[in-house]
N, C-alpha and C. Protein backbone atom coordinates (compact mmCIF):
# COMPACT_ATOMS: atom_id res chain seq x y z
N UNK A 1 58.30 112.14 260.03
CA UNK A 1 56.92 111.89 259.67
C UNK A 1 56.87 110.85 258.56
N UNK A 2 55.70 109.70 258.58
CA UNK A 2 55.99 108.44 257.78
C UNK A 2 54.59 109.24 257.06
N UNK A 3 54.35 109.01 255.93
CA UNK A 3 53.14 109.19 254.68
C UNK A 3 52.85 108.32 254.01
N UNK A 4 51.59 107.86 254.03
CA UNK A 4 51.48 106.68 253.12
C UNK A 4 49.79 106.84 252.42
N UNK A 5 50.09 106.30 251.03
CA UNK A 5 49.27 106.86 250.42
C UNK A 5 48.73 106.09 249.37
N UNK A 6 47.29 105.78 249.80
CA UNK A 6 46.58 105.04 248.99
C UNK A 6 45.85 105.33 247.85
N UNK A 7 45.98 103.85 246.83
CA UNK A 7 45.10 105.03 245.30
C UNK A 7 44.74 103.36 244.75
N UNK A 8 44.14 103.85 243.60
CA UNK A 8 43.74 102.79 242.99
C UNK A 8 41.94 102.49 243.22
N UNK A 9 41.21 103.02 244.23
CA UNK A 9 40.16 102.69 244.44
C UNK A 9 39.19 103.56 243.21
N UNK A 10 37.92 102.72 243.23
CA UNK A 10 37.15 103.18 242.26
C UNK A 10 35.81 102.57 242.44
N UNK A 11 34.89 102.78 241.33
CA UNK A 11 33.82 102.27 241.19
C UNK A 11 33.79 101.06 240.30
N UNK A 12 33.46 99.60 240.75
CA UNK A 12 33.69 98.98 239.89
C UNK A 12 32.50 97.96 239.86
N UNK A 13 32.03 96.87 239.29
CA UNK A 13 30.92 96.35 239.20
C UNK A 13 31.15 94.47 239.52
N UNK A 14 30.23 93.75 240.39
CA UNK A 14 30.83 92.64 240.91
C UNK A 14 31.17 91.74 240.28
N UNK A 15 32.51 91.32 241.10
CA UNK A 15 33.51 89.91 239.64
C UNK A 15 34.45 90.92 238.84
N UNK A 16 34.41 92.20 239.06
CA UNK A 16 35.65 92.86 238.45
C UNK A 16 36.66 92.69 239.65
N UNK A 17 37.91 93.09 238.97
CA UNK A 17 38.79 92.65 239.86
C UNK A 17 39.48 94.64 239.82
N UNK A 18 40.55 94.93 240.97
CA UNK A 18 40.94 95.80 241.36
C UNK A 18 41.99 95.79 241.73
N UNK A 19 43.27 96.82 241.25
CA UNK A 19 44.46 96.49 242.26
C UNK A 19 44.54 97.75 243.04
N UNK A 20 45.16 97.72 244.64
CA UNK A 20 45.03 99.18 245.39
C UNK A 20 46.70 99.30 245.54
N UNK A 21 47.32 100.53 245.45
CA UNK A 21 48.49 100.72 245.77
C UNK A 21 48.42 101.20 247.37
N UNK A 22 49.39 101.04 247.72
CA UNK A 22 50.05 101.72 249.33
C UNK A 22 51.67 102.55 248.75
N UNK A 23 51.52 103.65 249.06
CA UNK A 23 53.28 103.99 248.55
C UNK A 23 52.92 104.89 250.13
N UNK A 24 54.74 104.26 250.29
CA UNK A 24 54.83 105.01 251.94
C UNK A 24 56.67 105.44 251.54
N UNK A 25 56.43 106.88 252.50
CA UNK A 25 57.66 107.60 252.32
C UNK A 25 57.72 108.25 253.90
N UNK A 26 59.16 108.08 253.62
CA UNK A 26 59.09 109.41 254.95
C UNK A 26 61.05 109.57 255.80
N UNK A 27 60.99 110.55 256.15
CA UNK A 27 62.64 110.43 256.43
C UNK A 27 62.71 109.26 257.23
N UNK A 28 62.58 108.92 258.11
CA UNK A 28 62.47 107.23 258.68
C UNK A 28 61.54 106.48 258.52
N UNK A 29 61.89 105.59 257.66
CA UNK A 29 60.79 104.40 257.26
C UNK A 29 61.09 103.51 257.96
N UNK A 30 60.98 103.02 259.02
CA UNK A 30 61.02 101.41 259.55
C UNK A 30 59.78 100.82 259.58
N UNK A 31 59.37 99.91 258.66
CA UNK A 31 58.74 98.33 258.46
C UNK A 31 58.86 97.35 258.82
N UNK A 32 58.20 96.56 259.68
CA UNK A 32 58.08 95.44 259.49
C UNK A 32 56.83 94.47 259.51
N UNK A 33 56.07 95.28 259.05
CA UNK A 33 54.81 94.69 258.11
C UNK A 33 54.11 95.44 257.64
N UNK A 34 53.16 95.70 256.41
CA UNK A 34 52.09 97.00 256.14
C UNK A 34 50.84 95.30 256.19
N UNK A 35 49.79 96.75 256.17
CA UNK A 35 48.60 95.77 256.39
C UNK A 35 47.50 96.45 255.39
N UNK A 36 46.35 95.79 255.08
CA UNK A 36 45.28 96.47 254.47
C UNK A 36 44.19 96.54 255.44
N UNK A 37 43.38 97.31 256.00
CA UNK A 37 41.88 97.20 256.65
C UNK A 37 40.93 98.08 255.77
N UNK A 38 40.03 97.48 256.47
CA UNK A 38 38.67 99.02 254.75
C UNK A 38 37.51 99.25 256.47
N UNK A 39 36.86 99.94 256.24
CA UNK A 39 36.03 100.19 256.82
C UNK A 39 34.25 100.77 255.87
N UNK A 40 33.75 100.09 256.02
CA UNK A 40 32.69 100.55 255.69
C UNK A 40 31.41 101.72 256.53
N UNK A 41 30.79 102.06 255.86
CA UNK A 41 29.80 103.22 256.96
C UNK A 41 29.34 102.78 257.65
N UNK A 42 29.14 102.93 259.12
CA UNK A 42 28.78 102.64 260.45
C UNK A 42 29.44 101.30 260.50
N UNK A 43 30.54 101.09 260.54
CA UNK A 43 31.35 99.31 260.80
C UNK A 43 32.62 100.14 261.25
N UNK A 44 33.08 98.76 262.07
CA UNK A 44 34.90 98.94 262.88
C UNK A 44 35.60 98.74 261.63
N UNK A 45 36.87 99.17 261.75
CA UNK A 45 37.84 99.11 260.73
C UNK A 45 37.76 97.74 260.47
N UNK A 46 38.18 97.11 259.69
CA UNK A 46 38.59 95.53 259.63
C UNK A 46 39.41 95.41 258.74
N UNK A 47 39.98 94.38 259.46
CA UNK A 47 41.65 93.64 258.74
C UNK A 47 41.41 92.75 257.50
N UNK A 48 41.79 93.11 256.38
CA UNK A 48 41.71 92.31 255.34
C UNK A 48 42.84 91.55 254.69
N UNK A 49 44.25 92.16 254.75
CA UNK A 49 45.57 92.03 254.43
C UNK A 49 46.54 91.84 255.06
N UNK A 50 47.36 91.55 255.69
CA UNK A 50 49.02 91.84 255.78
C UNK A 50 49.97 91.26 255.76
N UNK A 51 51.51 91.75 255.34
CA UNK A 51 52.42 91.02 254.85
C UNK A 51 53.71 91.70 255.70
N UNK A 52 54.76 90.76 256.15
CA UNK A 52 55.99 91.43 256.49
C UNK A 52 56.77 91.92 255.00
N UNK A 53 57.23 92.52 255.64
CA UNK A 53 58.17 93.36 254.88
C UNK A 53 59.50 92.76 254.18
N UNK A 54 60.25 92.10 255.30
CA UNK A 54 61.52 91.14 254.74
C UNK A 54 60.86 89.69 254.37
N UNK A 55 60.19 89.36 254.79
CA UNK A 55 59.80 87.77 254.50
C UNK A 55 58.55 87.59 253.75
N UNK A 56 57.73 88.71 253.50
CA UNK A 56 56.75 88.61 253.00
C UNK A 56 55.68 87.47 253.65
N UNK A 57 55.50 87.18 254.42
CA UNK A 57 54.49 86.24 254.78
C UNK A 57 53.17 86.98 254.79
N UNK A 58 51.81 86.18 254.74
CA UNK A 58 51.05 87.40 254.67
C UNK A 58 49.79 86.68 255.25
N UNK A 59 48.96 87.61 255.59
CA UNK A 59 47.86 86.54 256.68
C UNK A 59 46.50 87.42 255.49
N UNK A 60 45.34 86.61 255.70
CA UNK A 60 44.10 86.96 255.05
C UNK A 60 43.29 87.27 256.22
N UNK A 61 41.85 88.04 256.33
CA UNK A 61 40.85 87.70 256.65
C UNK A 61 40.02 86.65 255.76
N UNK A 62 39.19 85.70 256.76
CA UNK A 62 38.62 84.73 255.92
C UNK A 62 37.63 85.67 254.65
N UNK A 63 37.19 86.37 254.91
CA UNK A 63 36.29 86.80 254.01
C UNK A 63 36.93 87.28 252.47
N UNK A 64 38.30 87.74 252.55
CA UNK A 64 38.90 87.93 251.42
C UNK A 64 40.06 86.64 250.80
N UNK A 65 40.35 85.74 251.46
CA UNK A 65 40.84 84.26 251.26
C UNK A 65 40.80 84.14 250.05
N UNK A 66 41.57 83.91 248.91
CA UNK A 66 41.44 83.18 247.76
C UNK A 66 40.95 84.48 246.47
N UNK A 67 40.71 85.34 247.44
CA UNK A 67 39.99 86.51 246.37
C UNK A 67 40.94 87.58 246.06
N UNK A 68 42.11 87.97 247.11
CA UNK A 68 42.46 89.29 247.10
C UNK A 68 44.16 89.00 247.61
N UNK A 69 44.71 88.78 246.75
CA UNK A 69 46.26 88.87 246.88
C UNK A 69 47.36 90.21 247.61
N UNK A 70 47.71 90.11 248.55
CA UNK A 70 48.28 91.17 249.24
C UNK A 70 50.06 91.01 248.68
N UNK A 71 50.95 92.24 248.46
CA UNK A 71 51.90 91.56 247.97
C UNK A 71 52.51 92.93 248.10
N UNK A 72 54.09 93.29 248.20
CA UNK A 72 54.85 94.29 248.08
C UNK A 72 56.02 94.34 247.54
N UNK A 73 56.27 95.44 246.96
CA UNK A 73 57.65 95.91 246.17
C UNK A 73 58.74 96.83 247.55
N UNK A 74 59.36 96.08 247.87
CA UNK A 74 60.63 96.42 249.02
C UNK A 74 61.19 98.02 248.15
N UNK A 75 62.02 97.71 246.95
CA UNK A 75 62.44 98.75 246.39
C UNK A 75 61.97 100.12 245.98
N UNK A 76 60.59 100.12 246.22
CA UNK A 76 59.40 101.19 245.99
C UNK A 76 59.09 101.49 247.20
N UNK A 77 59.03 100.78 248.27
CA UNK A 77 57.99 100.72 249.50
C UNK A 77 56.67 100.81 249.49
N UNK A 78 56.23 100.16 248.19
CA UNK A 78 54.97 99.78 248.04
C UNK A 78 54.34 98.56 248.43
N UNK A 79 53.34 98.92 248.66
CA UNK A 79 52.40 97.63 249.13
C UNK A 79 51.29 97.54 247.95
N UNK A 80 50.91 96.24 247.32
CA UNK A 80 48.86 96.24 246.57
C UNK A 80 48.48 95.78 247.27
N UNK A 81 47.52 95.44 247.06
CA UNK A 81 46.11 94.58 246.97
C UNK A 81 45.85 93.87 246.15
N UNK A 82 45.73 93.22 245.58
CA UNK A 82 44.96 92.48 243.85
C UNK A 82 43.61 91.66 244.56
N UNK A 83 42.77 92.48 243.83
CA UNK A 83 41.18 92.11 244.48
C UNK A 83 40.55 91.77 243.07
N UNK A 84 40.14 90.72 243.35
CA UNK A 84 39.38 89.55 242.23
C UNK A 84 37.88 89.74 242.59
N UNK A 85 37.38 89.03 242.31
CA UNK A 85 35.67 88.52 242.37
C UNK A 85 34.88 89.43 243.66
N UNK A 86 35.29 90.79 243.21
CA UNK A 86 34.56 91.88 243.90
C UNK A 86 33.36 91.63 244.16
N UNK A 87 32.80 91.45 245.62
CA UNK A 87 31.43 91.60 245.87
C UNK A 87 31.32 93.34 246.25
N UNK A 88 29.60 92.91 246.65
CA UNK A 88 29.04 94.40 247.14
C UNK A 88 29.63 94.22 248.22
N UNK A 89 30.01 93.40 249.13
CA UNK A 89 30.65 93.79 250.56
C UNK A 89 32.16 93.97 251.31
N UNK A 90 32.41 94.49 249.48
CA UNK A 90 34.06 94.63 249.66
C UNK A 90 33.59 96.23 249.45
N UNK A 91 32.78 97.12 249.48
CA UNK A 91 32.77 98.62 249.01
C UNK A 91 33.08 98.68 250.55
N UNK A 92 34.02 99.52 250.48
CA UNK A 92 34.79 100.13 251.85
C UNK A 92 35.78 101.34 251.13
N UNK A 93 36.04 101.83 252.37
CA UNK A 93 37.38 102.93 252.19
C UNK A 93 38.17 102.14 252.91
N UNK A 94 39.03 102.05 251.73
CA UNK A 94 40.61 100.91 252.02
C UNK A 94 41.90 101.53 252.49
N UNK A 95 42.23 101.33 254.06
CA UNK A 95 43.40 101.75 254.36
C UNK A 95 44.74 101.27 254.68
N UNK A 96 45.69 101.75 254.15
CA UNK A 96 46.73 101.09 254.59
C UNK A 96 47.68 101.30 255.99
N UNK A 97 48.24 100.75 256.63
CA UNK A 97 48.74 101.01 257.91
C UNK A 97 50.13 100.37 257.87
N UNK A 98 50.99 100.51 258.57
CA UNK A 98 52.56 100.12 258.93
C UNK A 98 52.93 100.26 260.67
N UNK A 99 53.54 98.68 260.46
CA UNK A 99 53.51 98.21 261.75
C UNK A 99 54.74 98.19 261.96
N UNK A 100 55.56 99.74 262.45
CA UNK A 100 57.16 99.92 262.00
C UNK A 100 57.89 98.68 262.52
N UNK A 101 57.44 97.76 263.71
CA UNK A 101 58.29 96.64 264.33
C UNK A 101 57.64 95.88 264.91
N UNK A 102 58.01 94.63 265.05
CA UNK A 102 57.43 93.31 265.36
C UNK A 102 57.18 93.86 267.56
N UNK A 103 55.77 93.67 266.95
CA UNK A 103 54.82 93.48 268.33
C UNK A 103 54.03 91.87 268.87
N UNK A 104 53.96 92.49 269.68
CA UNK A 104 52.93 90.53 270.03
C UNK A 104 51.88 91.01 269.86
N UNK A 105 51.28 91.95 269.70
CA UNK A 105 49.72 91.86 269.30
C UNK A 105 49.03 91.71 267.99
N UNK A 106 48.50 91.22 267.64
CA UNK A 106 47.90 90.10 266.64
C UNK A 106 47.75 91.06 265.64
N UNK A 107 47.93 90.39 264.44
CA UNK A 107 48.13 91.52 263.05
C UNK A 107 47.41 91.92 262.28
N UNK A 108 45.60 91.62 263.01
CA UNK A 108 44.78 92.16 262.40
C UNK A 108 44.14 93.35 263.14
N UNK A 109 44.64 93.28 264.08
CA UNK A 109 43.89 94.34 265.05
C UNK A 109 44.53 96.18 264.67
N UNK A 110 43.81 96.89 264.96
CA UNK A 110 44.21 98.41 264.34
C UNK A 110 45.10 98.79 265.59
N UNK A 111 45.51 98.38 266.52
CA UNK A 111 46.23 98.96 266.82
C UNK A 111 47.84 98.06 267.37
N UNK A 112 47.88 97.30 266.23
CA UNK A 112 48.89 97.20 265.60
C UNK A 112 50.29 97.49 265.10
N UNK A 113 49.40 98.75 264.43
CA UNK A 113 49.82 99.52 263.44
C UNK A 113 49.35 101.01 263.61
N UNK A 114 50.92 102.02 263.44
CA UNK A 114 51.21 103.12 264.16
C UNK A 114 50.90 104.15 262.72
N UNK A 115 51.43 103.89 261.76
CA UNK A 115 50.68 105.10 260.71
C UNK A 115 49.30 104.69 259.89
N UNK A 116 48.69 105.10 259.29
CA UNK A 116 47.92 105.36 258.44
C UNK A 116 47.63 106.22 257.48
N UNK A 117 47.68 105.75 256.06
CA UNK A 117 47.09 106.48 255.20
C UNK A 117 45.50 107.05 255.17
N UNK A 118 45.23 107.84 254.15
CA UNK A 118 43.62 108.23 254.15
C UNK A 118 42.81 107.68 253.47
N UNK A 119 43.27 106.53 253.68
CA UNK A 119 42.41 105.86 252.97
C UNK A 119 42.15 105.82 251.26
N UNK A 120 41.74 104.76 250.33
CA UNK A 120 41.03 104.66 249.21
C UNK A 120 39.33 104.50 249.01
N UNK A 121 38.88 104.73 248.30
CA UNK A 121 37.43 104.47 248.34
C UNK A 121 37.15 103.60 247.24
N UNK A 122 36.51 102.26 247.69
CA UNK A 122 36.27 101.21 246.89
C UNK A 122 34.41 100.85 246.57
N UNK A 123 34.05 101.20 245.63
CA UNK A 123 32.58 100.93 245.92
C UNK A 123 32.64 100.49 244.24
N UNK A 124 31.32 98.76 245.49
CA UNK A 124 31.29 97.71 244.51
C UNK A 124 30.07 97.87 243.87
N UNK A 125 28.95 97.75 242.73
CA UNK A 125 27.94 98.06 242.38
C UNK A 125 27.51 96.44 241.90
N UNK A 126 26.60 96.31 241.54
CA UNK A 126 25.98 95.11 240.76
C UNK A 126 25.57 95.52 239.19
């Protein structure tokens, strides 16, 4: 069983910035990419993050581009987030997912990626 477990979310006010952890454990961990998606109330999950694991490469959604740094610690098996210039339409519950091995299907899509955490809860205020 893989566990992964998100924290860091909060209430924060727009133009604050946020970092989200991912810590994933489990007697077999195979990675080869974690991802971030958030979902907001009545919306599809959506892809905001992800990075491989050995090479770190990491893809954005345009909407978080330039705002929200995705990045991981190999030795922890952690994954962040670093979220800058928080709007109101970043309040979502932020989840993390792991995509134990390289698939051809595109790395924003949820099914992707075979575990999931329960999510963080991120709500942006003005």
């Amino acid at each position: 069983q893989v566990q992964l477990v998100e924290s860091g979310g909060g209430l924060m006010q727009a133009g604050d910035s946020l970092r989200l952890s991912c810590a994933a454990s489990g007697r077999t961990l195979s990675i080869y990419a974690m991802a971030w998606f958030r979902q907001a109330p009545g919306t599809e999950r959506e892809f905001v993050a992800a990075i491989t694991w050995s090479g770190g490469i990491t893809y954005y959604a345009d909407s978080v581009k330039g705002r929200f740094t995705i990045s991981r610690d190999n030795a922890k098996n952690t994954m962040y987030l670093e979220m800058s210039s928080l709007k109101l339409d970043d309040t979502a519950v932020y989840y993390c997912g792991i995509e134990p091995s390289f698939r051809v299907s595109w790395y924003g899509s949820v099914s992707t990626y075979d575990y999931w955490g329960q999510g963080t809860q991120v709500t942006v205020s003005s």
